[in-house]
Protein backbone atom coordinates (compact mmCIF):
# COMPACT_ATOMS: atom_id res chain seq x y z
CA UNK A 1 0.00 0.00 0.00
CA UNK A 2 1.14 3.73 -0.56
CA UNK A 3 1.56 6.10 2.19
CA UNK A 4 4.32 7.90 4.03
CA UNK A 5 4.62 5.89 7.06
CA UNK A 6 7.78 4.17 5.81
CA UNK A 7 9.22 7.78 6.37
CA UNK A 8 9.16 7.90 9.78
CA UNK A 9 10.10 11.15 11.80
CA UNK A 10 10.33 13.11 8.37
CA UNK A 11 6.15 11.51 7.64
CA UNK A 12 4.97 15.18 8.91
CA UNK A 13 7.54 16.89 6.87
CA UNK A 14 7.24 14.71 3.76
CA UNK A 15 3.34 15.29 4.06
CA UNK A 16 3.84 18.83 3.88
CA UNK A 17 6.19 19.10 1.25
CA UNK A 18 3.98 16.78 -0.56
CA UNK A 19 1.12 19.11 -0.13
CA UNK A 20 3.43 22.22 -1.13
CA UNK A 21 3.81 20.63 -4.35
CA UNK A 22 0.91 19.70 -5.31
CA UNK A 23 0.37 23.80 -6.72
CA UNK A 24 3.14 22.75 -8.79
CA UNK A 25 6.94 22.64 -8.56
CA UNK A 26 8.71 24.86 -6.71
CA UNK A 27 12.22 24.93 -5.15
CA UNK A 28 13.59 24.66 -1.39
CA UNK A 29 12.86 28.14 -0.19
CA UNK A 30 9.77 28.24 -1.94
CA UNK A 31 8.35 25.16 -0.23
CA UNK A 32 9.67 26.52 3.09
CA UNK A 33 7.67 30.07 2.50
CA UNK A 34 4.93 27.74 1.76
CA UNK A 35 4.89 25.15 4.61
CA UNK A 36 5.39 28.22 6.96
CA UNK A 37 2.37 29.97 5.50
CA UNK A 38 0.36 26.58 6.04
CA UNK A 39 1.32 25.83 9.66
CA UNK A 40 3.00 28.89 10.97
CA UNK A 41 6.67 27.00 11.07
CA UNK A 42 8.67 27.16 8.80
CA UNK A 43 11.28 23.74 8.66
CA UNK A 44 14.71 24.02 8.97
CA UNK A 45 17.01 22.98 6.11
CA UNK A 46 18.17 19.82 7.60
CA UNK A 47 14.28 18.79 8.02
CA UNK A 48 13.65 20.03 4.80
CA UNK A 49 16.22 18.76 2.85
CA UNK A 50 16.53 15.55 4.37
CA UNK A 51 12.51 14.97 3.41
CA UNK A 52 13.28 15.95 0.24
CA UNK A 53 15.52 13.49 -0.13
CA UNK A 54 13.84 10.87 1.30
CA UNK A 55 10.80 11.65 -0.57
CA UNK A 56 13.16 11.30 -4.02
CA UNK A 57 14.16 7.98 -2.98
CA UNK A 58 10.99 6.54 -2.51
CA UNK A 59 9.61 8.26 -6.04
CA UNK A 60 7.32 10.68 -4.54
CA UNK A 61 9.05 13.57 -5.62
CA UNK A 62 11.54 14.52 -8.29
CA UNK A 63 14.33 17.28 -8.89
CA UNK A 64 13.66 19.45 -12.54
CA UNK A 65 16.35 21.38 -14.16
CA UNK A 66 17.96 24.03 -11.92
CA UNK A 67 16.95 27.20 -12.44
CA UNK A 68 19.41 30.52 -11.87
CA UNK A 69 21.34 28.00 -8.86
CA UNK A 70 17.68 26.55 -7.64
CA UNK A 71 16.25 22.93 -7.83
CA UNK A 72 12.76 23.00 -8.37
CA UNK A 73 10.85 19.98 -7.55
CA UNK A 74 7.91 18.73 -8.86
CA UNK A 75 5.22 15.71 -7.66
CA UNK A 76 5.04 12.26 -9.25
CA UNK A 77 2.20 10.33 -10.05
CA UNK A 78 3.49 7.83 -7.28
CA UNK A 79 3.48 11.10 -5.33
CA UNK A 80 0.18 12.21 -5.31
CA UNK A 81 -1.25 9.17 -5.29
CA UNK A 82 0.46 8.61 -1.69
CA UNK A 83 -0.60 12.17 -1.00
CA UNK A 84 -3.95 11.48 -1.75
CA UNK A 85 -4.26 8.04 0.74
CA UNK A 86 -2.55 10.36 3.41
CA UNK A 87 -4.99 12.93 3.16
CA UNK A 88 -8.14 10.65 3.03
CA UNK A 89 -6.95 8.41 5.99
CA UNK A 90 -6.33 12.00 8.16
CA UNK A 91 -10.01 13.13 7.19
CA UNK A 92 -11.34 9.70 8.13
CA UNK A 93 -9.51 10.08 11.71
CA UNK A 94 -10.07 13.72 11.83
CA UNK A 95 -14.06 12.97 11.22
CA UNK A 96 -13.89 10.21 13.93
CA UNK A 97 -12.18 12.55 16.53
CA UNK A 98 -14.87 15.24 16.16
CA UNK A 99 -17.51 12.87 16.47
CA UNK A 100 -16.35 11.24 19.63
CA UNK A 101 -15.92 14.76 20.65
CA UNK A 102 -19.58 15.92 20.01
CA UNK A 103 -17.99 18.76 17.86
CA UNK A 104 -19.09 16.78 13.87
């Protein structure tokens, strides 16, 4: 099955540069502006990079042309379809949490 558990500690960082991406590619600093915008932190470069990375090796993401001394990245289909089961398993549990909660 797809999914970013087999990330481990860099799943929440990986799910977020996942979701960066999927407006398109864009390169480190741009996905940092982004995730920051999104959840009021913004990663550090060792978080960042080393999701990036892992999310290249599993085929989630990969690295375009550089551009004026920036790598963009871009999603792949693998990518967003792991994106995709992430998200939908988080609603489901999101959904059961406000239920139990009274709050749905």
């Amino acid at each position: 099955m797809v999914g970013l558990s087999d990330l481990g500690r860099f799943s929440e960082p990986a799910l977020l540069i996942l979701i960066s991406l999927a407006a398109g590619p864009a390169h480190g600093y741009a996905i940092q502006r982004d995730i920051a915008e999104l959840t009021s932190e913004r990663p550090g470069p060792g978080t960042l990079y080393g999701a990036i990375r892992r999310l290249e090796e599993h085929g989630y993401i990969e690295a375009l042309p550089a551009l004026e001394r920036r790598k963009p990245y871009q999603l792949t289909t693998a990518g967003r379809e792991a994106l995709g089961v992430e998200l939908r398993r988080m609603r489901s549990v999101a959904a059961r949490g406000l239920t139990r909660l009274g709050l749905a």
